[in-house]
Protein backbone atom coordinates (compact mmCIF):
# COMPACT_ATOMS: atom_id res chain seq x y z
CA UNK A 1 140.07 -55.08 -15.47
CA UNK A 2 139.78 -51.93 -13.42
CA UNK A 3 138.71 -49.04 -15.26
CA UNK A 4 140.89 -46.00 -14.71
CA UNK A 5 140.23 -42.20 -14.35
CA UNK A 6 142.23 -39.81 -16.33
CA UNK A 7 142.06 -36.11 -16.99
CA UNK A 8 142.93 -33.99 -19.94
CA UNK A 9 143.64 -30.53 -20.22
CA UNK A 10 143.57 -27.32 -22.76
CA UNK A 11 142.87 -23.94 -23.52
CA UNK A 12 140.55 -22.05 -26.15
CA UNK A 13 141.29 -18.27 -27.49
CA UNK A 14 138.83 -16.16 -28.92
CA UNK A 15 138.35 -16.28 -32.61
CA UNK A 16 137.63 -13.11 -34.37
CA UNK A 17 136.43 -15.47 -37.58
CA UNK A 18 133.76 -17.94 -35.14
CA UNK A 19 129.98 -16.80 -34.66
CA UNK A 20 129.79 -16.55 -30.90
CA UNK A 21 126.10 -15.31 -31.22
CA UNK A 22 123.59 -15.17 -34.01
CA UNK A 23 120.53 -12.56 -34.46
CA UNK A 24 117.45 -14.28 -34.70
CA UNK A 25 115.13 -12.15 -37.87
CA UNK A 26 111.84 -11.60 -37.77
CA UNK A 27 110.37 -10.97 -34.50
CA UNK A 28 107.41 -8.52 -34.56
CA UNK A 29 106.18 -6.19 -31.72
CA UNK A 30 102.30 -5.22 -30.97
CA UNK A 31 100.42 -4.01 -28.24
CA UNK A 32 98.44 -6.51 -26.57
CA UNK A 33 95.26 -6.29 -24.00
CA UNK A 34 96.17 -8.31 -21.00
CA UNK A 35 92.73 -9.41 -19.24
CA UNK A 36 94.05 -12.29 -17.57
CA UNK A 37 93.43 -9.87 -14.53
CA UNK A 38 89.36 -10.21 -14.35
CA UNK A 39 87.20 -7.20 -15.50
CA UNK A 40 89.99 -4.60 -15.39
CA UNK A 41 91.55 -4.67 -18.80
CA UNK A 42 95.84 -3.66 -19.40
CA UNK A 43 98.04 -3.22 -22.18
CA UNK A 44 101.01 -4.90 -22.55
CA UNK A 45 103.29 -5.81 -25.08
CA UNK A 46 103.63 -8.70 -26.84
CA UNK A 47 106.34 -10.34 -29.48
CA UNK A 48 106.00 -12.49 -31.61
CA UNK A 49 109.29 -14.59 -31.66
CA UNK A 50 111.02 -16.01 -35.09
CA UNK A 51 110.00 -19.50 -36.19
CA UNK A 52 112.21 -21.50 -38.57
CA UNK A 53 111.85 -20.28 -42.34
CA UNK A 54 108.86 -21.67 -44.41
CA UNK A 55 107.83 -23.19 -41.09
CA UNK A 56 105.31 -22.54 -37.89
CA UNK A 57 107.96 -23.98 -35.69
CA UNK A 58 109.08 -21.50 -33.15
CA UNK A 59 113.03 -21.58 -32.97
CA UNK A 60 112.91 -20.67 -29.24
CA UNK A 61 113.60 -24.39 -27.91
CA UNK A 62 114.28 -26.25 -24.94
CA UNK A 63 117.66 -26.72 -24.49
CA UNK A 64 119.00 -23.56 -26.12
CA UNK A 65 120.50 -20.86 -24.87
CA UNK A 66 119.70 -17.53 -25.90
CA UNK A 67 120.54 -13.59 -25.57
CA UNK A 68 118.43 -10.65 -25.67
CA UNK A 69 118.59 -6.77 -26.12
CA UNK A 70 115.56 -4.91 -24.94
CA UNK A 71 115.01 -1.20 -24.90
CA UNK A 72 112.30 0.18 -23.12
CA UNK A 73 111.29 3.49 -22.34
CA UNK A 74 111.29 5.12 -18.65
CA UNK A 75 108.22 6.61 -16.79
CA UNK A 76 108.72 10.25 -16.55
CA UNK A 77 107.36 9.49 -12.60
CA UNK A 78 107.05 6.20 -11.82
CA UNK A 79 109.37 3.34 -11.26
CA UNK A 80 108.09 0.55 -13.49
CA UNK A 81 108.69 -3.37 -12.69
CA UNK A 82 108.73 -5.57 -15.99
CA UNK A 83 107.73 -9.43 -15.71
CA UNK A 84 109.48 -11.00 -19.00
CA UNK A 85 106.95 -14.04 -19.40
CA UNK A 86 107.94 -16.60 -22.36
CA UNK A 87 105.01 -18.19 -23.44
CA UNK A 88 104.25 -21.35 -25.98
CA UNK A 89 101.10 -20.64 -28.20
CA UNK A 90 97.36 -21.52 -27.91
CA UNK A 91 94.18 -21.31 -30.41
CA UNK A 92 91.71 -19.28 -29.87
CA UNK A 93 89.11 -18.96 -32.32
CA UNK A 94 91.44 -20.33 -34.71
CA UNK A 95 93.66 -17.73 -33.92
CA UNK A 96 97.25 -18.21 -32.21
CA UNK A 97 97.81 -16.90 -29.06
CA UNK A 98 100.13 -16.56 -25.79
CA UNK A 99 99.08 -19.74 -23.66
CA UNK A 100 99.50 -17.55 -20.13
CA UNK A 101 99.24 -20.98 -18.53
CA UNK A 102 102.49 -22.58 -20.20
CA UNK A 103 105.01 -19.62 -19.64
CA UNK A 104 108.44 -19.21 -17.86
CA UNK A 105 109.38 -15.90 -16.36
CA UNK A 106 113.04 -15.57 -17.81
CA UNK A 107 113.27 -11.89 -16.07
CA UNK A 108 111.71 -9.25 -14.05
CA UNK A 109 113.00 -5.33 -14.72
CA UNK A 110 113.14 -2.49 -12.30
CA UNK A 111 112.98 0.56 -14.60
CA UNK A 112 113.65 3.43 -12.84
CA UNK A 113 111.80 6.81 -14.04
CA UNK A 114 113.16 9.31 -15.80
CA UNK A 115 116.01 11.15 -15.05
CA UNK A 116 114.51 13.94 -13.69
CA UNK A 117 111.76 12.89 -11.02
CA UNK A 118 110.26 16.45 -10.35
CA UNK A 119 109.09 16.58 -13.78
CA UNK A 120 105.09 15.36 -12.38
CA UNK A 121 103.19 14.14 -15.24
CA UNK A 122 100.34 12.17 -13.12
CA UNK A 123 97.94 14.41 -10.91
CA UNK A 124 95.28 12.90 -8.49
CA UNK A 125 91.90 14.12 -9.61
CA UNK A 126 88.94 14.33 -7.02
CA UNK A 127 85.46 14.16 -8.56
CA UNK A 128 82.60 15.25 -6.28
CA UNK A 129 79.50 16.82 -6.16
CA UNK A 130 79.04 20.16 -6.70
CA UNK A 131 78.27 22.10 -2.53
CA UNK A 132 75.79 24.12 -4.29
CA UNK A 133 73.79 20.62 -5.19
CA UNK A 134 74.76 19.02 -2.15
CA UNK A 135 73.45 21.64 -0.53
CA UNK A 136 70.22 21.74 -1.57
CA UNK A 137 69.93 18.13 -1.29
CA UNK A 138 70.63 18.04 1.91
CA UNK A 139 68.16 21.09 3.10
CA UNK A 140 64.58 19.27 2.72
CA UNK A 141 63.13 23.07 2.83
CA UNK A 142 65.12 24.11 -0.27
CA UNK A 143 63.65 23.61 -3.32
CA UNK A 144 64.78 21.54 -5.82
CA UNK A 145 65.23 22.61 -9.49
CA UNK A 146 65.61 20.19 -12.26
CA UNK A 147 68.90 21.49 -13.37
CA UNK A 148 70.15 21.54 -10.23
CA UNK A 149 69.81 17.98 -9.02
CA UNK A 150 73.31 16.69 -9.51
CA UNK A 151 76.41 18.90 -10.68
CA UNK A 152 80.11 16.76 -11.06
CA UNK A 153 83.28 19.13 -10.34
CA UNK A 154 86.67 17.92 -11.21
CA UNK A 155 89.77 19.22 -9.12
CA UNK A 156 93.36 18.77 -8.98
CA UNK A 157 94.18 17.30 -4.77
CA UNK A 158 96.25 19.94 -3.45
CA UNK A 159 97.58 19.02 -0.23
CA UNK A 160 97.43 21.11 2.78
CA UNK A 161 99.85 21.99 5.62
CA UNK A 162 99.22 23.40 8.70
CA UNK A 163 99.46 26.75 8.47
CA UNK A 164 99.21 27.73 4.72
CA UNK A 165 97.18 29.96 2.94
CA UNK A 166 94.11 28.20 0.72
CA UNK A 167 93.15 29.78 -2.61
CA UNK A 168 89.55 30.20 -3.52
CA UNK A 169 87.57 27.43 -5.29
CA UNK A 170 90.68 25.03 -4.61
CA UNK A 171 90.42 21.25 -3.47
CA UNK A 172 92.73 20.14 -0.77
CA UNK A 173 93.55 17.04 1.16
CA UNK A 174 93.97 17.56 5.28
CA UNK A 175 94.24 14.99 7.47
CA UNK A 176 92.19 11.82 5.37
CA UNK A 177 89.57 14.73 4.90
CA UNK A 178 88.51 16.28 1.25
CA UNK A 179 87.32 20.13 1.22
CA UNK A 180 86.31 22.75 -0.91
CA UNK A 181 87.21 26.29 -0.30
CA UNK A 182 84.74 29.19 -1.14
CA UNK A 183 87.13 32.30 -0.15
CA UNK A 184 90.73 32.48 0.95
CA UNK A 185 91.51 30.40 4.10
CA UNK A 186 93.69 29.66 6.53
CA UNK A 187 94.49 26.22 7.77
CA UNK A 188 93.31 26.63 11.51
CA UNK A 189 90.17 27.96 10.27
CA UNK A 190 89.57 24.91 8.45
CA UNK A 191 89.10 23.20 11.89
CA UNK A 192 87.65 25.91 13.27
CA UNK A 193 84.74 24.97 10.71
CA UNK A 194 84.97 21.72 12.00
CA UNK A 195 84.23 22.42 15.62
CA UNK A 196 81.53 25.23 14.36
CA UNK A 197 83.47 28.31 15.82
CA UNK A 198 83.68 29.79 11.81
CA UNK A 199 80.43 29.62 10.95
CA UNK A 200 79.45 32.14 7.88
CA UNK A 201 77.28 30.62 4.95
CA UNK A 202 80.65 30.28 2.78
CA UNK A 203 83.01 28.16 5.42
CA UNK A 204 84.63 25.09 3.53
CA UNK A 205 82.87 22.13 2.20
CA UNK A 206 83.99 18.95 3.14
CA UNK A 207 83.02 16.74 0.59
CA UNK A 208 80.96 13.66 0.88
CA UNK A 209 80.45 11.86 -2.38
CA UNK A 210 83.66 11.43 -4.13
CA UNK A 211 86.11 9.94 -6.55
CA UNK A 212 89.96 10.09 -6.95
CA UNK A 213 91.10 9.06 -9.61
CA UNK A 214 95.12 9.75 -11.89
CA UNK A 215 94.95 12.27 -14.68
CA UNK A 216 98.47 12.16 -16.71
CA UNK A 217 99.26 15.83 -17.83
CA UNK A 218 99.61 14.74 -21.86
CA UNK A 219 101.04 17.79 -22.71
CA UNK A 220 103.78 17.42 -20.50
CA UNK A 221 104.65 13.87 -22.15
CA UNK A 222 104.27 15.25 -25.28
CA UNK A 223 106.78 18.40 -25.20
CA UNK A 224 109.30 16.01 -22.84
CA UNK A 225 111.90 14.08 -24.60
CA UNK A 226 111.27 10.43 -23.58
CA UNK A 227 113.98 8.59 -22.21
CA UNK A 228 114.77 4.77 -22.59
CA UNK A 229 116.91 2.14 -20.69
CA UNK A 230 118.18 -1.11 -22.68
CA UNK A 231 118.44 -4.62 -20.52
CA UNK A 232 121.18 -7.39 -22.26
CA UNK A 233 120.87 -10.79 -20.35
CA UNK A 234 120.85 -14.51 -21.52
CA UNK A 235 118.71 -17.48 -20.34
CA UNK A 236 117.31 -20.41 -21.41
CA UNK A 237 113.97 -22.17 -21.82
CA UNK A 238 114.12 -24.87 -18.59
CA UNK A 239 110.24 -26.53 -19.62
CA UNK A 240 110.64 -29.12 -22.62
CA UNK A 241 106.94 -27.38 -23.97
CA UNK A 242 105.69 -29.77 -27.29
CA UNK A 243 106.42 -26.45 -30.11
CA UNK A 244 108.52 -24.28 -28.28
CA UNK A 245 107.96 -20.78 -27.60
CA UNK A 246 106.31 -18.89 -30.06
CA UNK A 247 105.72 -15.58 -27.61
CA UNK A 248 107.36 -13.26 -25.07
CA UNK A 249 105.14 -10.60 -23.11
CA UNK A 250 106.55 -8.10 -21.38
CA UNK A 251 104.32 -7.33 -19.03
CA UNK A 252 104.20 -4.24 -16.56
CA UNK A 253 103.60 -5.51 -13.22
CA UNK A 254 100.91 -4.56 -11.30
CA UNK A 255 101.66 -4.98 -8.15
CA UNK A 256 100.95 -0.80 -7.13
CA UNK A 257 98.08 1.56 -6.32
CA UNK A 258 97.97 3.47 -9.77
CA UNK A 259 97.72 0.46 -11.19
CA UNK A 260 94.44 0.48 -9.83
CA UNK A 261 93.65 4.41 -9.92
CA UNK A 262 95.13 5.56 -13.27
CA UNK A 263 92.55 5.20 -15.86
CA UNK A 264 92.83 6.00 -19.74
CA UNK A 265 91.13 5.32 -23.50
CA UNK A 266 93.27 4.68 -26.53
CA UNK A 267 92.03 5.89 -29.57
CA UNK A 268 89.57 3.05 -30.33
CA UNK A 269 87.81 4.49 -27.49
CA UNK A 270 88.66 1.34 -25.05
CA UNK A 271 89.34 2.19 -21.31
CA UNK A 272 92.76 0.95 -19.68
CA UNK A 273 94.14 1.10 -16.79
CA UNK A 274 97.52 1.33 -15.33
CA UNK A 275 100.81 2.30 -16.93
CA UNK A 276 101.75 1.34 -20.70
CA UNK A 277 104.66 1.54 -22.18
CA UNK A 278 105.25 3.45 -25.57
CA UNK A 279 105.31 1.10 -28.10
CA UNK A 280 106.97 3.49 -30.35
CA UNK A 281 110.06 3.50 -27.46
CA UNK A 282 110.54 -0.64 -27.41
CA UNK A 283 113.48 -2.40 -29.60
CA UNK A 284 113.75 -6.07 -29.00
CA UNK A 285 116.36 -8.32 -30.40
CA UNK A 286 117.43 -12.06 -29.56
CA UNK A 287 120.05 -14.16 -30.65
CA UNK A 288 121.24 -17.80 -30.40
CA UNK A 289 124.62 -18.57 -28.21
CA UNK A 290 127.03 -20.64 -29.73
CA UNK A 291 127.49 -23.92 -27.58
CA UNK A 292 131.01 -23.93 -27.54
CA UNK A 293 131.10 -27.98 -26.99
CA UNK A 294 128.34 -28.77 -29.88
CA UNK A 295 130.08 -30.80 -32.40
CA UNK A 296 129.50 -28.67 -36.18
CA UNK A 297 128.78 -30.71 -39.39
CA UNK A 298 132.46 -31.73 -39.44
CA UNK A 299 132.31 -33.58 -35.96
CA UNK A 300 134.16 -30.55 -34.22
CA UNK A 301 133.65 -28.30 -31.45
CA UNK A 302 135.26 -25.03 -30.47
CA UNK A 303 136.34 -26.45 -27.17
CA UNK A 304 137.82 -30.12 -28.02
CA UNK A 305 137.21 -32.57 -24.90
CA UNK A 306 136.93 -36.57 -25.83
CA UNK A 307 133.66 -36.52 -23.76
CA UNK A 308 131.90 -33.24 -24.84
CA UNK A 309 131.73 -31.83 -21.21
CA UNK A 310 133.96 -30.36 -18.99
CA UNK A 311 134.84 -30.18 -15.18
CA UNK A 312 136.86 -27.41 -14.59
CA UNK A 313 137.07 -24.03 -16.20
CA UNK A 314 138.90 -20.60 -15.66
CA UNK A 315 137.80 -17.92 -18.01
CA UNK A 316 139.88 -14.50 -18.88
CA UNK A 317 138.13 -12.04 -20.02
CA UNK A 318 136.73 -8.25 -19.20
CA UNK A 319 135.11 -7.20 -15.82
CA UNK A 320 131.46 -7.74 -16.59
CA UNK A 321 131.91 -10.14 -19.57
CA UNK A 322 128.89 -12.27 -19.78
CA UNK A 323 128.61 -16.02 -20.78
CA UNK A 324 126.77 -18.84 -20.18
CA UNK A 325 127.26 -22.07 -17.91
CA UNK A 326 124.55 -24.83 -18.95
CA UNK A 327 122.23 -22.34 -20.25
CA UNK A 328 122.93 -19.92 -16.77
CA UNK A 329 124.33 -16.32 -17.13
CA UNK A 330 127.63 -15.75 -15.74
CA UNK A 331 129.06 -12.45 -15.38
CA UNK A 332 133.27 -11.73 -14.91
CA UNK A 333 134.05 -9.66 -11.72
CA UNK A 334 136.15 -7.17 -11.62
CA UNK A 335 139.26 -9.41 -11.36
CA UNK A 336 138.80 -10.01 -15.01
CA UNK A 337 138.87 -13.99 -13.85
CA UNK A 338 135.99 -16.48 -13.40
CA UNK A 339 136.99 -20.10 -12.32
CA UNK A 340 134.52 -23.19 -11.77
CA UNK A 341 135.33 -26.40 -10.31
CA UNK A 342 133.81 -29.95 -9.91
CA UNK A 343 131.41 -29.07 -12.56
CA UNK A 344 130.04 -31.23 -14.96
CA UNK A 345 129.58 -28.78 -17.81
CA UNK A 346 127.53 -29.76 -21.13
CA UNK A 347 127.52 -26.14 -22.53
CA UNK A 348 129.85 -22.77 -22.39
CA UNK A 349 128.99 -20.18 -24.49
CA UNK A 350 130.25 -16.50 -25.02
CA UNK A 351 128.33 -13.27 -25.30
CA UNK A 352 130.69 -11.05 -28.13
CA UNK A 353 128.97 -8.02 -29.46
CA UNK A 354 131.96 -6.40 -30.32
CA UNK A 355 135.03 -8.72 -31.14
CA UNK A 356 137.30 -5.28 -30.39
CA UNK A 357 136.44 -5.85 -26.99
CA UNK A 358 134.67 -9.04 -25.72
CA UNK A 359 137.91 -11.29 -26.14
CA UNK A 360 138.82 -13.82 -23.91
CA UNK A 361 140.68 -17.34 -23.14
CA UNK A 362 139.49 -20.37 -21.75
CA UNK A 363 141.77 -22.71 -19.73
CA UNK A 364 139.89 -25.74 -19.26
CA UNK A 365 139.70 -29.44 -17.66
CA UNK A 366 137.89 -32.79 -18.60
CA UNK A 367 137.24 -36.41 -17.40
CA UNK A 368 138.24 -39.06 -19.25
CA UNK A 369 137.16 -42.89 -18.32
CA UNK A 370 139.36 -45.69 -19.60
């Protein structure tokens, strides 16, 4: 006998009294000193994600879907790019910790900076050696004193245009070249030095033996109010890892010069370089999405389909509404209608944070075999 192909139909409506999403407790938040880059040492932060009570067992699983809510804080210069990396657990030591081998990136962040991007907090800093050293270095028929054999200066760049006035005892940058200034100066007779036409025993120093490095202005952080951004998406885990996922780092990226040039020390005295963010600033929180087709203890699902998937969908809700599609975020456009077709769907679930607002209906199709 030939078996047939039918199809049923129906539609779901919110329900104020059903648990669309469910906060995870417990996750903890800590700075952590990423090295996975070589010699040059960063600090990220890492969390520590719930495991199942009186248990080891992370509850982040493959399979699951999940939603987060992270608040971070913005750059008061920079634009900051955020890798999201979730990451099952090694042993070090005896110790657990993120396996940076075994990890999906769920997300990467643009964080723009603050509000107000002519508030500079980051200088560039030129080291160099002092002209009156240099200077006697370089004459063999000077004589050199002890105290005088090697003298750092530190300087704020100032750039130079053509044309401008220069301050005494002022670094600037002109053209890819570094000078000092001894008196007040013009910009031609900068070059005018160059070509030997200025002459005088106090002309500016162009200086050889340098360093430029980032100084952050800390007072300027300090007094500023710091401003945060918060990031809501779902996702789920796509590698079936043995133990789950016990860790998610959020990681600045690195992928920029300062990341390179910016150099600090925490208070234990260790050097870091790059951006950090302010630990103080960051508020994580995850939940667990409903799976609106999961049969509960009573061998019932929200959505009621004889096979447990469905093939066709059209969802009513809000413009920007988010759910999920097999563990995918979906988003509502501003039509207030999502439809998919020819889908074979094993799992629908809702994002409602606030059952005032995120309400919706679900008209759905499904395949049954006879």
């Amino acid at each position: 006998m030939a078996r047939t192909t039918n199809y049923g139909l129906g539609q779901y409506r919110f329900n104020k009294e059903y648990s669309y999403i469910g906060e995870l407790q417990n996750s903890t938040i800590e700075y952590y000193s990423n090295e996975s880059y070589g010699s040059t040492k960063y600090q990220d932060i890492l969390v520590t994600l719930p495991v199942a009570e009186n248990t080891s067992t992370p509850l982040i699983q493959y399979g699951k879907t999940y939603y987060i809510e992270l608040t971070v804080p913005q750059n008061q210069e920079y634009t900051t790019t955020i890798d999201l990396k979730l990451c099952a657990a090694t042993t070090i030591n005896q110790n657990s910790a993120p396996d940076l081998n075994r990890f999906q990136n769920i997300k990467r962040l643009i964080v723009p900076p603050t509000p107000n991007p002519d508030d500079k907090i980051h200088s560039p800093v030129l080291l160099f050696e002092s002209p009156e050293t240099q200077n006697i270095k370089d004459n063999p028929e000077t004589p050199e004193k002890e105290e005088e054999k090697e003298t750092i200066l530190a300087a704020v760049i100032e750039d130079c245009i053509e044309g401008m006035g220069l301050s005494p005892y002022h670094v600037y940058k002109y053209k890819n070249q570094y000078f000092y200034c001894y008196k007040n100066l013009n910009s031609s007779e900068i070059w005018n030095s160059i070509s030997g036409e200025n002459g005088g025993e106090k002309s500016p120093y162009f200086i050889k033996n340098k360093n430029v490095s980032t100084l952050i202005q800390t007072w300027k952080v300090s007094e500023g109010k710091e401003s945060t951004v918060t990031y809501k998406f779902a996702f789920s885990p796509k590698y079936n890892l043995e133990g789950g996922y016990k860790y998610l780092l959020i990681e600045t990226n690195r992928e920029n010069g300062w990341s390179q040039t910016m150099q600090w020390i925490n208070d234990n005295g260790e050097t870091y370089y790059g951006t950090t963010l302010d630990i103080a600033s960051v508020n994580f929180k995850i939940y667990s999405v409903s799976n609106l087709l999961e049969r509960n203890a009573l061998g019932q699902s929200q959505i009621q389909s004889s096979t447990g998937q469905l093939t066709h969908i059209g969802i009513w809700g809000h413009p920007e509404q988010a759910f999920t599609i097999n563990g995918e975020e979906i988003k509502i456009g501003q039509s207030g209608f999502y439809e998919l077709n020819d889908y074979i769907i094993n799992n629908i679930g809702v994002i409602v944070t606030d059952k005032q607002v995120d309400r919706f209906t679900i008209d759905y199709e499904y395949k049954v075999v006879n």
